[in-house]
PDB file of N, CA and C in Angstrom:
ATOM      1  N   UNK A   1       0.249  16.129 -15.184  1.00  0.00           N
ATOM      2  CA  UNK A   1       0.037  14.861 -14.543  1.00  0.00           C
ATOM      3  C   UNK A   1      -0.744  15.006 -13.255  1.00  0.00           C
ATOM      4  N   UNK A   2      -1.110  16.336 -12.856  1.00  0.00           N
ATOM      5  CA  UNK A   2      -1.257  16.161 -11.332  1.00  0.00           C
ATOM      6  C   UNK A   2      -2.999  15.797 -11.717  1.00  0.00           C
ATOM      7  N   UNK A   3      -3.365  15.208 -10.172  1.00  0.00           N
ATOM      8  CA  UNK A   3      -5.018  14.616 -10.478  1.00  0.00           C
ATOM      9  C   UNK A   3      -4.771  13.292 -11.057  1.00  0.00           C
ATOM     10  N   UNK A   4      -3.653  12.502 -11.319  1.00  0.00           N
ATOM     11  CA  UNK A   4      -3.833  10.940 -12.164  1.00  0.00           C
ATOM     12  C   UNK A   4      -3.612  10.155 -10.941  1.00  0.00           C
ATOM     13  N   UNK A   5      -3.485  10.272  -9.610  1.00  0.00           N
ATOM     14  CA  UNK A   5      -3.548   9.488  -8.669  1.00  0.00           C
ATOM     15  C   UNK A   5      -4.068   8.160  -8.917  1.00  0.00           C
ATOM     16  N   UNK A   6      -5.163   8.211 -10.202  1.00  0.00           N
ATOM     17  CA  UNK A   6      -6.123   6.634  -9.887  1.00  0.00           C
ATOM     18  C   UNK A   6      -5.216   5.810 -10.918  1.00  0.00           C
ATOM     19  N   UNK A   7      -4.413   6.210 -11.798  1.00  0.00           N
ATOM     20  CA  UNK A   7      -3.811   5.883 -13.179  1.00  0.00           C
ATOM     21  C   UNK A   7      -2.401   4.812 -11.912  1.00  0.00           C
ATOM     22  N   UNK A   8      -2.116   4.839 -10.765  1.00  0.00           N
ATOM     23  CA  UNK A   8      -0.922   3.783  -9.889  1.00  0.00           C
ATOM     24  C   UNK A   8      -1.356   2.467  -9.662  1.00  0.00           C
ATOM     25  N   UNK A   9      -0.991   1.648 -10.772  1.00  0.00           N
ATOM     26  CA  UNK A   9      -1.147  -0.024 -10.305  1.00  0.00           C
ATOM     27  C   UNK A   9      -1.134  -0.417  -9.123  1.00  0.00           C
ATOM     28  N   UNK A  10      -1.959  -1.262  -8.475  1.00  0.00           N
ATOM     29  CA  UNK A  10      -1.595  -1.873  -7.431  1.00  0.00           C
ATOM     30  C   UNK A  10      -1.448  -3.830  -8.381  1.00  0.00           C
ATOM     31  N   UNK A  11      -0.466  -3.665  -8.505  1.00  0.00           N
ATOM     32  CA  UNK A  11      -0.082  -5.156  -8.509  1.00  0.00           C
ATOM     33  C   UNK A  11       1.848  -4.851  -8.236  1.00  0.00           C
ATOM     34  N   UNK A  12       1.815  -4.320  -7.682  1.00  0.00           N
ATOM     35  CA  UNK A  12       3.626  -4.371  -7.089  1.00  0.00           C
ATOM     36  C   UNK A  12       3.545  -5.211  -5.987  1.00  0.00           C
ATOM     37  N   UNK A  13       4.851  -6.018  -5.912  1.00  0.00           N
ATOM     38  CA  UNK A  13       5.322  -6.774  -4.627  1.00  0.00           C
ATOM     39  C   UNK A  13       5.328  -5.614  -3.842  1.00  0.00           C
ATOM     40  N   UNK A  14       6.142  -6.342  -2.269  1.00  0.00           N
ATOM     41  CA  UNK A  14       6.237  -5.671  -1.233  1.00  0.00           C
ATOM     42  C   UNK A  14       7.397  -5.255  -1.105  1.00  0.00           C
ATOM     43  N   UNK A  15       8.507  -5.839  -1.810  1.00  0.00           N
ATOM     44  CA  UNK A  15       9.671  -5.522  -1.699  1.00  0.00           C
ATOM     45  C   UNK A  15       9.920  -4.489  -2.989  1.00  0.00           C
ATOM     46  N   UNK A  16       9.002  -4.694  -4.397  1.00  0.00           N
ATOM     47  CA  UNK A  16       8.861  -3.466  -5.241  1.00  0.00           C
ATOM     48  C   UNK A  16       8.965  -2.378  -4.720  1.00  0.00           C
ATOM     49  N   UNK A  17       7.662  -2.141  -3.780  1.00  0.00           N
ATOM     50  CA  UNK A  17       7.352  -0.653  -3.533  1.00  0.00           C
ATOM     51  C   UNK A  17       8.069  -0.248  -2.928  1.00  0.00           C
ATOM     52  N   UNK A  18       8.639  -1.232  -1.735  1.00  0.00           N
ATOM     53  CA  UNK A  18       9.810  -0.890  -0.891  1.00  0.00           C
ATOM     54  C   UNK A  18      11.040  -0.149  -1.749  1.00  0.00           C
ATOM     55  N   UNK A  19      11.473  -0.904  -2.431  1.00  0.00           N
ATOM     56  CA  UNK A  19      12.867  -0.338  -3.321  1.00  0.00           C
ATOM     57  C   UNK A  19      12.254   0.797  -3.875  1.00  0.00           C
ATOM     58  N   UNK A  20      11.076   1.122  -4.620  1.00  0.00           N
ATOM     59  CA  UNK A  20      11.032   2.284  -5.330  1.00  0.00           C
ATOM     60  C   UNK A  20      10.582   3.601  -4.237  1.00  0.00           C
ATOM     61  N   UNK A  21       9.951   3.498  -3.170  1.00  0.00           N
ATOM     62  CA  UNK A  21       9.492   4.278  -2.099  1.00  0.00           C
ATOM     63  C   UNK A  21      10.779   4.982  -1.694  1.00  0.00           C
ATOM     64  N   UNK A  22      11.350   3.715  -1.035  1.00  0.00           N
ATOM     65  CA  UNK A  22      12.569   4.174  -0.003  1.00  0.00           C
ATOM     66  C   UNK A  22      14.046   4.388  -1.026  1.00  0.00           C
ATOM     67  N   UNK A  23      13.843   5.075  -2.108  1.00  0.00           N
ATOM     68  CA  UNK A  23      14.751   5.850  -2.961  1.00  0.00           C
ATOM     69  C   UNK A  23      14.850   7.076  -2.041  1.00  0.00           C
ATOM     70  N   UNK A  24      16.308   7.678  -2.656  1.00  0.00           N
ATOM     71  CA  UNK A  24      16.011   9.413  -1.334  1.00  0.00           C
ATOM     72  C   UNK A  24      16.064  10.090  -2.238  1.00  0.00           C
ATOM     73  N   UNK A  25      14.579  10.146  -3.720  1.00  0.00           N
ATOM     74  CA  UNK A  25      14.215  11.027  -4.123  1.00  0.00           C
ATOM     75  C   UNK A  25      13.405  11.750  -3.708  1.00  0.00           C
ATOM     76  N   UNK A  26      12.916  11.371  -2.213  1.00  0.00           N
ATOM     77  CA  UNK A  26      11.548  12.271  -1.640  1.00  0.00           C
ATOM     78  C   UNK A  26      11.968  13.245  -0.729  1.00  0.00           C
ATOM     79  N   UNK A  27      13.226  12.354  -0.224  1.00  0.00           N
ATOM     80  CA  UNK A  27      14.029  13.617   0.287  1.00  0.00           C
ATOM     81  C   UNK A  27      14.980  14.630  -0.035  1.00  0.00           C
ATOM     82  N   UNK A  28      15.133  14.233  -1.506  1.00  0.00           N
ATOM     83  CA  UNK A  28      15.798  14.997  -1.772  1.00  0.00           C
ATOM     84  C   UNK A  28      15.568  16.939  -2.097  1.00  0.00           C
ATOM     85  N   UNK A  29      16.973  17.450  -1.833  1.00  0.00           N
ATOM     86  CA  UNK A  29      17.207  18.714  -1.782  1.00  0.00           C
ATOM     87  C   UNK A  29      16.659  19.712  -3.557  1.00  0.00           C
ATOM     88  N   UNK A  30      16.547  18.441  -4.176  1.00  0.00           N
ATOM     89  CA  UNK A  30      16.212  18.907  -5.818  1.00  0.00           C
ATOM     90  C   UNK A  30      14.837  18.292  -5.812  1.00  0.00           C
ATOM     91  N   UNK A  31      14.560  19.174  -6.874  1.00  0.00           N
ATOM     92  CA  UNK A  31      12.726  19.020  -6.508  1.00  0.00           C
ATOM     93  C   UNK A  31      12.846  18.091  -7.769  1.00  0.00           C
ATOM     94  N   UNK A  32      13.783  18.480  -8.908  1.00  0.00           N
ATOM     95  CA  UNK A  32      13.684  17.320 -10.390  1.00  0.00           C
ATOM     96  C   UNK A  32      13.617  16.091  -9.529  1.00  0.00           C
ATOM     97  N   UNK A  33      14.522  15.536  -8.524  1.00  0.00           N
ATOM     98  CA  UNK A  33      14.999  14.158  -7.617  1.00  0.00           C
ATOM     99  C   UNK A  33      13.273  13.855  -7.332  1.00  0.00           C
ATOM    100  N   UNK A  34      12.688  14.515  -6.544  1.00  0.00           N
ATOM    101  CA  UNK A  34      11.309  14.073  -6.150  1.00  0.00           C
ATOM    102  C   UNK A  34      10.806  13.998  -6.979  1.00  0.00           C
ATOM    103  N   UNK A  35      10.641  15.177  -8.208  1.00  0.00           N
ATOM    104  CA  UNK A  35       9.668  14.429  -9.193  1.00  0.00           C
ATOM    105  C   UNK A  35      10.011  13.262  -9.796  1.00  0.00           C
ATOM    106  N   UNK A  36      11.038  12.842  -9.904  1.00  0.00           N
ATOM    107  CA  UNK A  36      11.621  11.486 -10.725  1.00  0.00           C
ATOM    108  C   UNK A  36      11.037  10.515  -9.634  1.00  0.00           C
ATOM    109  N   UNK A  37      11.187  10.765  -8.812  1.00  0.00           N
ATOM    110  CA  UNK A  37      11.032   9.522  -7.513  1.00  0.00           C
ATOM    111  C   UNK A  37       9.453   9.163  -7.338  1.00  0.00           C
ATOM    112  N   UNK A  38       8.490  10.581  -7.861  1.00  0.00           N
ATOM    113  CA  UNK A  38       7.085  10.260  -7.685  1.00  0.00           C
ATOM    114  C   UNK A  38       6.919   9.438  -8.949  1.00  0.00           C
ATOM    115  N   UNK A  39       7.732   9.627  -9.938  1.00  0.00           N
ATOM    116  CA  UNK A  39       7.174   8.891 -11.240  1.00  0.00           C
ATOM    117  C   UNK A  39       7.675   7.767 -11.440  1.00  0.00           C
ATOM    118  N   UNK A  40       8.641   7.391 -10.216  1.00  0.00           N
ATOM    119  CA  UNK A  40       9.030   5.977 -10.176  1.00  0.00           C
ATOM    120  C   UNK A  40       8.370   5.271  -9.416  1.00  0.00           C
ATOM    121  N   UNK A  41       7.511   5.741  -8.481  1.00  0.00           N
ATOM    122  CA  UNK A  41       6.615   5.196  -7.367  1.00  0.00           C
ATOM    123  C   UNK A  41       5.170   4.633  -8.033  1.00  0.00           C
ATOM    124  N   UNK A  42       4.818   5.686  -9.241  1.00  0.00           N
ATOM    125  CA  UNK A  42       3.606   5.673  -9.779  1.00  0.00           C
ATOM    126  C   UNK A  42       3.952   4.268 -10.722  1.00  0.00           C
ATOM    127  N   UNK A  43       4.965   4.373 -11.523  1.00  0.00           N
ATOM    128  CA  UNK A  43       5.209   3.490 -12.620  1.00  0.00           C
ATOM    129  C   UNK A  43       4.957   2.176 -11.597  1.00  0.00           C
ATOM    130  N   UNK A  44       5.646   1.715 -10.633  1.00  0.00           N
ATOM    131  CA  UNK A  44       5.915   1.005  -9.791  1.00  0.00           C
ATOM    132  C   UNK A  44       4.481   0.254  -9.539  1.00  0.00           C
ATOM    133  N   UNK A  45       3.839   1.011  -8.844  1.00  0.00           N
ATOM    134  CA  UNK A  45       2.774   1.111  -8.480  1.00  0.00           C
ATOM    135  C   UNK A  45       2.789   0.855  -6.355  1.00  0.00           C
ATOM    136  N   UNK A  46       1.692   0.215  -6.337  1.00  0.00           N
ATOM    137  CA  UNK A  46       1.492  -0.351  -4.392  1.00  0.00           C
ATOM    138  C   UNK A  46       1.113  -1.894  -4.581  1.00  0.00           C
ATOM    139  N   UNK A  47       2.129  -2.316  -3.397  1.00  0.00           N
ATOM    140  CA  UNK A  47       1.039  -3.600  -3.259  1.00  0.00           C
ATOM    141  C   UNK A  47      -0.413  -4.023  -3.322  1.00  0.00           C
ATOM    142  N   UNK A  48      -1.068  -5.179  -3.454  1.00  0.00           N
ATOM    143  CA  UNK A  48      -2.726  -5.025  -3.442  1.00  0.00           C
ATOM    144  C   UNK A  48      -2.988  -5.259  -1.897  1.00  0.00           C
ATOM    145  N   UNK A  49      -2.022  -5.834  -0.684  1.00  0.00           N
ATOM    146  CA  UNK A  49      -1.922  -5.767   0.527  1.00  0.00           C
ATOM    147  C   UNK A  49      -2.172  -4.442   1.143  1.00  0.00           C
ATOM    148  N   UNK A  50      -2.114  -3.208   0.793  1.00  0.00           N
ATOM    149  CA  UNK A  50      -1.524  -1.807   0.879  1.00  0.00           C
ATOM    150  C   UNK A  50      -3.278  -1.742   1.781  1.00  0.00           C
ATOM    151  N   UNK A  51      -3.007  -0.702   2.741  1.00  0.00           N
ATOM    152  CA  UNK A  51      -4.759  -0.855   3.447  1.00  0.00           C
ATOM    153  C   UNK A  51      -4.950   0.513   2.590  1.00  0.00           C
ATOM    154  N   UNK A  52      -6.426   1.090   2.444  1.00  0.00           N
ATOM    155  CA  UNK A  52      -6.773   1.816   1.504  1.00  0.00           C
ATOM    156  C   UNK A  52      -6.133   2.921   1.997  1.00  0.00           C
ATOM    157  N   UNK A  53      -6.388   3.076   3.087  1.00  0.00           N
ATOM    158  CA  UNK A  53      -6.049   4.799   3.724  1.00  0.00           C
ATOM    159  C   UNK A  53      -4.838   5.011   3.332  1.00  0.00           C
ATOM    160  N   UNK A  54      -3.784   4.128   3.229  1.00  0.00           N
ATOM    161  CA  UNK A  54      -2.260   4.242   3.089  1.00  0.00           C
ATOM    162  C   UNK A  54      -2.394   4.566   1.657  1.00  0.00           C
ATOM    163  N   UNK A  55      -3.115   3.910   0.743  1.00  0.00           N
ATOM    164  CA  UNK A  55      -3.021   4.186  -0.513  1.00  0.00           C
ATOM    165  C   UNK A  55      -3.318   4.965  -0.757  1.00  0.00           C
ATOM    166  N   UNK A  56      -4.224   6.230  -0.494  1.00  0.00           N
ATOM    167  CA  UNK A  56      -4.681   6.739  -0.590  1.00  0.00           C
ATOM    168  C   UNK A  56      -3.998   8.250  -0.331  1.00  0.00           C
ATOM    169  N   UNK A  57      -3.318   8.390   0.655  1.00  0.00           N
ATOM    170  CA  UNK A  57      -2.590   9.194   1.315  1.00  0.00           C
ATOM    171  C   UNK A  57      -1.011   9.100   0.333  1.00  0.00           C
ATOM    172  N   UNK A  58      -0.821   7.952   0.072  1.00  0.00           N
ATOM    173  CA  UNK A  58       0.499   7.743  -0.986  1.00  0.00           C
ATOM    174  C   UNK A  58       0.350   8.427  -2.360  1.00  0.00           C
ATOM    175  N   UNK A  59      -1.241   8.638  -2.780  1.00  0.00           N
ATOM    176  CA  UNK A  59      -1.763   9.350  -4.014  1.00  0.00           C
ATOM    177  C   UNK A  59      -1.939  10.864  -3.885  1.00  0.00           C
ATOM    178  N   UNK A  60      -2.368  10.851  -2.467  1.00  0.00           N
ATOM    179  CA  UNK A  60      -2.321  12.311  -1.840  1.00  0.00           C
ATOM    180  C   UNK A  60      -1.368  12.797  -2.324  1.00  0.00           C
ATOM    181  N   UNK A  61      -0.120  12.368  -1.920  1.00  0.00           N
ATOM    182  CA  UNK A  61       1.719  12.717  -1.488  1.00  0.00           C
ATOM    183  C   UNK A  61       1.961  12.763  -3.295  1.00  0.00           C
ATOM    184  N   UNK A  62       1.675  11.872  -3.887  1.00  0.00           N
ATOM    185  CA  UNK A  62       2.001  11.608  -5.241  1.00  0.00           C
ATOM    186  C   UNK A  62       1.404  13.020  -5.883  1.00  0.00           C
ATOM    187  N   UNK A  63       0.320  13.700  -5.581  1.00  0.00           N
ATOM    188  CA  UNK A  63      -0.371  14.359  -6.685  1.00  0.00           C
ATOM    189  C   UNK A  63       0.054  15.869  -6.120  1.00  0.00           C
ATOM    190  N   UNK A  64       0.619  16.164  -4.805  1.00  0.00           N
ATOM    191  CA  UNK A  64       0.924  16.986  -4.354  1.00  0.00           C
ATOM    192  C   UNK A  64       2.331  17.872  -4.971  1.00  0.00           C
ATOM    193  N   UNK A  65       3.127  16.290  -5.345  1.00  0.00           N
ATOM    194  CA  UNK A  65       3.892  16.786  -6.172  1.00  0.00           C
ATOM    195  C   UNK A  65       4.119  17.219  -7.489  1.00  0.00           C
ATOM    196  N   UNK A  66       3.316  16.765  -7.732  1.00  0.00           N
ATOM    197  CA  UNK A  66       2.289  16.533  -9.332  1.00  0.00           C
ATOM    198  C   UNK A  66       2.307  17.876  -9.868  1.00  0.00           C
ATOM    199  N   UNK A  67       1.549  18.782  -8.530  1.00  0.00           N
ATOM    200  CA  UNK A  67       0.775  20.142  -8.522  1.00  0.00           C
ATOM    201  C   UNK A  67       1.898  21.123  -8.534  1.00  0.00           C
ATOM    202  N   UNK A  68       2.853  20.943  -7.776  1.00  0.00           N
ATOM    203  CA  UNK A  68       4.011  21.887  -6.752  1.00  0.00           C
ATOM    204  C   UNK A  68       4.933  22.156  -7.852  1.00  0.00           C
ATOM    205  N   UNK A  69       5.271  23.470  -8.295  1.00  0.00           N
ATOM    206  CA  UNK A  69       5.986  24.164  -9.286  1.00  0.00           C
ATOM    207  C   UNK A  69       7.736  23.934  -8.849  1.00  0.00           C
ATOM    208  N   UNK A  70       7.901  23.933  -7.170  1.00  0.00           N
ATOM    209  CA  UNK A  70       9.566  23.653  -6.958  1.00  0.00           C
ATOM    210  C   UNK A  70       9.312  23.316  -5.635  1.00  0.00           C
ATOM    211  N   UNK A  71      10.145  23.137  -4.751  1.00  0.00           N
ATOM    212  CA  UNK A  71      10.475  22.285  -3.485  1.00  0.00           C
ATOM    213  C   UNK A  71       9.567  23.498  -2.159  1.00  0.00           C
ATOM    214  N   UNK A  72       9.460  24.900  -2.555  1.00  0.00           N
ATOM    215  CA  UNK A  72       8.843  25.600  -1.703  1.00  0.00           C
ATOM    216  C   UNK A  72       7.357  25.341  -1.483  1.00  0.00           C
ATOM    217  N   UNK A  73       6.882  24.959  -2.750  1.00  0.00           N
ATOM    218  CA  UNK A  73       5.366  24.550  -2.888  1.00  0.00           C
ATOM    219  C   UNK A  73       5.443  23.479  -2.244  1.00  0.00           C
ATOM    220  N   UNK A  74       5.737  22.373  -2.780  1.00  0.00           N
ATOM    221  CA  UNK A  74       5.493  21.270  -2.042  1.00  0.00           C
ATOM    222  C   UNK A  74       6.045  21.327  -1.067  1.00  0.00           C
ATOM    223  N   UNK A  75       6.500  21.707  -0.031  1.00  0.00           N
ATOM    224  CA  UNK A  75       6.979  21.844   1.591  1.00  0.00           C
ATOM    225  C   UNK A  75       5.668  22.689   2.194  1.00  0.00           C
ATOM    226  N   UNK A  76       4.829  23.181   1.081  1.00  0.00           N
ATOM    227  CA  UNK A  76       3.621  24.337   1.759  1.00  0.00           C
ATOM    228  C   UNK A  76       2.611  23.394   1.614  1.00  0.00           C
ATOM    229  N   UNK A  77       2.778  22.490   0.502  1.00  0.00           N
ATOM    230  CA  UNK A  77       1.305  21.615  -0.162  1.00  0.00           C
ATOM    231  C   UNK A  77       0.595  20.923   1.218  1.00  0.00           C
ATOM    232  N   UNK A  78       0.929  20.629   2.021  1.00  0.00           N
ATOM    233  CA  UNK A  78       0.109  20.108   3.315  1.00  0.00           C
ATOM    234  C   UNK A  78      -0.878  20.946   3.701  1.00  0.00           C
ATOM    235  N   UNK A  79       0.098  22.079   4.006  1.00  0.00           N
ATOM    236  CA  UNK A  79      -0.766  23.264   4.819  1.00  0.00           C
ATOM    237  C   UNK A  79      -2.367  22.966   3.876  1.00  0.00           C
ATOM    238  N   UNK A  80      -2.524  22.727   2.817  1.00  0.00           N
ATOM    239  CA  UNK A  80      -3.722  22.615   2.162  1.00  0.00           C
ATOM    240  C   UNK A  80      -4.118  21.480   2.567  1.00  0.00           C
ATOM    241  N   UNK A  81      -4.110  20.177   2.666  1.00  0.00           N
ATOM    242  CA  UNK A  81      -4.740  18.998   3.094  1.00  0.00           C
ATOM    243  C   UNK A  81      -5.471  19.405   4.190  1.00  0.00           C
ATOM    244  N   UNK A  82      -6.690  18.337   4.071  1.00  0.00           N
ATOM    245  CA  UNK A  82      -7.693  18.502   5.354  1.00  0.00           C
ATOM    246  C   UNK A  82      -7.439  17.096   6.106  1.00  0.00           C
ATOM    247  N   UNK A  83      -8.193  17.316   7.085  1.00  0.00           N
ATOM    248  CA  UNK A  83      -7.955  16.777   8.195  1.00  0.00           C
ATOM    249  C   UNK A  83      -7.720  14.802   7.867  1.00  0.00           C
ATOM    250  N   UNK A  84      -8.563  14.664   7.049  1.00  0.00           N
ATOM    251  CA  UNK A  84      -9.038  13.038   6.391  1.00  0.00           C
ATOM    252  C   UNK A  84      -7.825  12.689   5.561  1.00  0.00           C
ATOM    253  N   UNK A  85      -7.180  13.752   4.307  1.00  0.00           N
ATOM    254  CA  UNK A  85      -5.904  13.660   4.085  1.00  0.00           C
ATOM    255  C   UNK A  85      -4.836  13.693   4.610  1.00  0.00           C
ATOM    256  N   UNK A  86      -4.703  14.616   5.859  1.00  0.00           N
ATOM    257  CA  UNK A  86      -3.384  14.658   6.812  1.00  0.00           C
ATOM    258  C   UNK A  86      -3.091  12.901   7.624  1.00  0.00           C
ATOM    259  N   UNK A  87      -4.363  12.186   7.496  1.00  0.00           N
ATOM    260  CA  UNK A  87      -4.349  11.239   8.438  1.00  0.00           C
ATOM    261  C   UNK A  87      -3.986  10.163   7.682  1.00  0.00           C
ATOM    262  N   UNK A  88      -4.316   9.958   6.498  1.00  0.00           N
ATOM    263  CA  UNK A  88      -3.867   9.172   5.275  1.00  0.00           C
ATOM    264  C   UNK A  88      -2.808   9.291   5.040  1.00  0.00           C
ATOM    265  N   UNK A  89      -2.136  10.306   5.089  1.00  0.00           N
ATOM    266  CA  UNK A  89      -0.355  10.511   4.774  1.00  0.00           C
ATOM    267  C   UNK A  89      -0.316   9.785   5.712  1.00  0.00           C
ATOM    268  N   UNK A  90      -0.280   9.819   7.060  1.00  0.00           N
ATOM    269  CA  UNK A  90       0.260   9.676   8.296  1.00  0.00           C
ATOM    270  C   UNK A  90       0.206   7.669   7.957  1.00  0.00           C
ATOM    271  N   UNK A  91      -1.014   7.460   7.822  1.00  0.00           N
ATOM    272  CA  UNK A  91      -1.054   6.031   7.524  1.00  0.00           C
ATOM    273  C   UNK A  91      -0.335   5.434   6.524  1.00  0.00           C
ATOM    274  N   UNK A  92       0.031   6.240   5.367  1.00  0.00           N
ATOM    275  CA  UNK A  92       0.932   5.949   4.402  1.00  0.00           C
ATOM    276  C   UNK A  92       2.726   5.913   5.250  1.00  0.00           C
ATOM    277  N   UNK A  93       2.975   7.031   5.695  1.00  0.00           N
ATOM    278  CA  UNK A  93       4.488   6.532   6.176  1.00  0.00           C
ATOM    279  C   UNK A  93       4.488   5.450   7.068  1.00  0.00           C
ATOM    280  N   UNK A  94       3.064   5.011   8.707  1.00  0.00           N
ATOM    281  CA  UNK A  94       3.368   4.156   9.534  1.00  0.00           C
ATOM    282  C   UNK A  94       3.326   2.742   8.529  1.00  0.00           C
ATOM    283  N   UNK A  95       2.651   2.827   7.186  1.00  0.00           N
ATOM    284  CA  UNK A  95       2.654   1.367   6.494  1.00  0.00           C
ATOM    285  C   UNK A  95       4.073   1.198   5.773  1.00  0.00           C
ATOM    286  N   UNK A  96       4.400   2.541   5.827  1.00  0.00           N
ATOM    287  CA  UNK A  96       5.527   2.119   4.821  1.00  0.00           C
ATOM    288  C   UNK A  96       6.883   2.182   5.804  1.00  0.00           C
ATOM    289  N   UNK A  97       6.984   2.441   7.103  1.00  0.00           N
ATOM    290  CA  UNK A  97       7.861   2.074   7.956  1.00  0.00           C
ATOM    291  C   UNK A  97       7.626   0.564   8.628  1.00  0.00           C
ATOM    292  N   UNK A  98       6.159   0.109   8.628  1.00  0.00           N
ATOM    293  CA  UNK A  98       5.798  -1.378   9.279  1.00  0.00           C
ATOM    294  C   UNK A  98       6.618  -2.084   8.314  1.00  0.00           C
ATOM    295  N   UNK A  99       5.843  -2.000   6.688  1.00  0.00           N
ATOM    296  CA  UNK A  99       6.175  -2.883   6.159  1.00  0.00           C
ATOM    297  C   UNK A  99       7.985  -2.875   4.993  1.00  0.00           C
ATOM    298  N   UNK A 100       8.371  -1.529   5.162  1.00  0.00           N
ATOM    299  CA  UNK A 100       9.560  -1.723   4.422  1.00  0.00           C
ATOM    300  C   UNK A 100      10.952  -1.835   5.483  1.00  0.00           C
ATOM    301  N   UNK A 101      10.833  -1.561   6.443  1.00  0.00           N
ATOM    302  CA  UNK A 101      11.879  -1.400   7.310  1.00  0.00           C
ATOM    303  C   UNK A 101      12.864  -3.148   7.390  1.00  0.00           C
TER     304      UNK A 101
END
């Protein structure tokens, strides 16, 4: 699956993405928990409100996990993002703390 970033609907409400985002499969201690949680985010999809960078950075985060064999990889998968991706995550959590909180 990893690389299908473009395959995430944007026709989800705001309160959709909210409920499927703010699951604590991203935090969770089991990496199966995150992957379930990325494939509930994807199914889900983003609002069409969503500003691109956020979306973009949410596909980042999505495909990172995509890639990451267990919870050590993906805790390293940043260290690989460049500078244009690190800033897109960043815009992805301040949208998703503006707008789900």
């Amino acid at each position: 699956m990893a690389g299908c970033g473009a395959d995430v609907p944007s026709g989800a409400t705001e309160a959709e993405f909210c409920e499927a985002f703010t699951e604590p499969g991203l935090t969770s201690d089991e990496f199966s928990e995150v992957q379930a949680w990325a494939v509930d985010v994807r199914e889900v999809g983003t609002p069409e409100e969503m500003p691109e960078d956020a979306r973009a950075g949410l596909l980042t985060t999505l495909d990172a996990i995509d890639a990451a064999g267990d919870l050590a990889e993906l805790d390293a998968a940043d260290e690989d993002f460049d500078a244009e991706q690190e800033r897109q995550v960043e815009e992805m959590f301040a949208y998703v703390e503006e707008t789900c909180s």
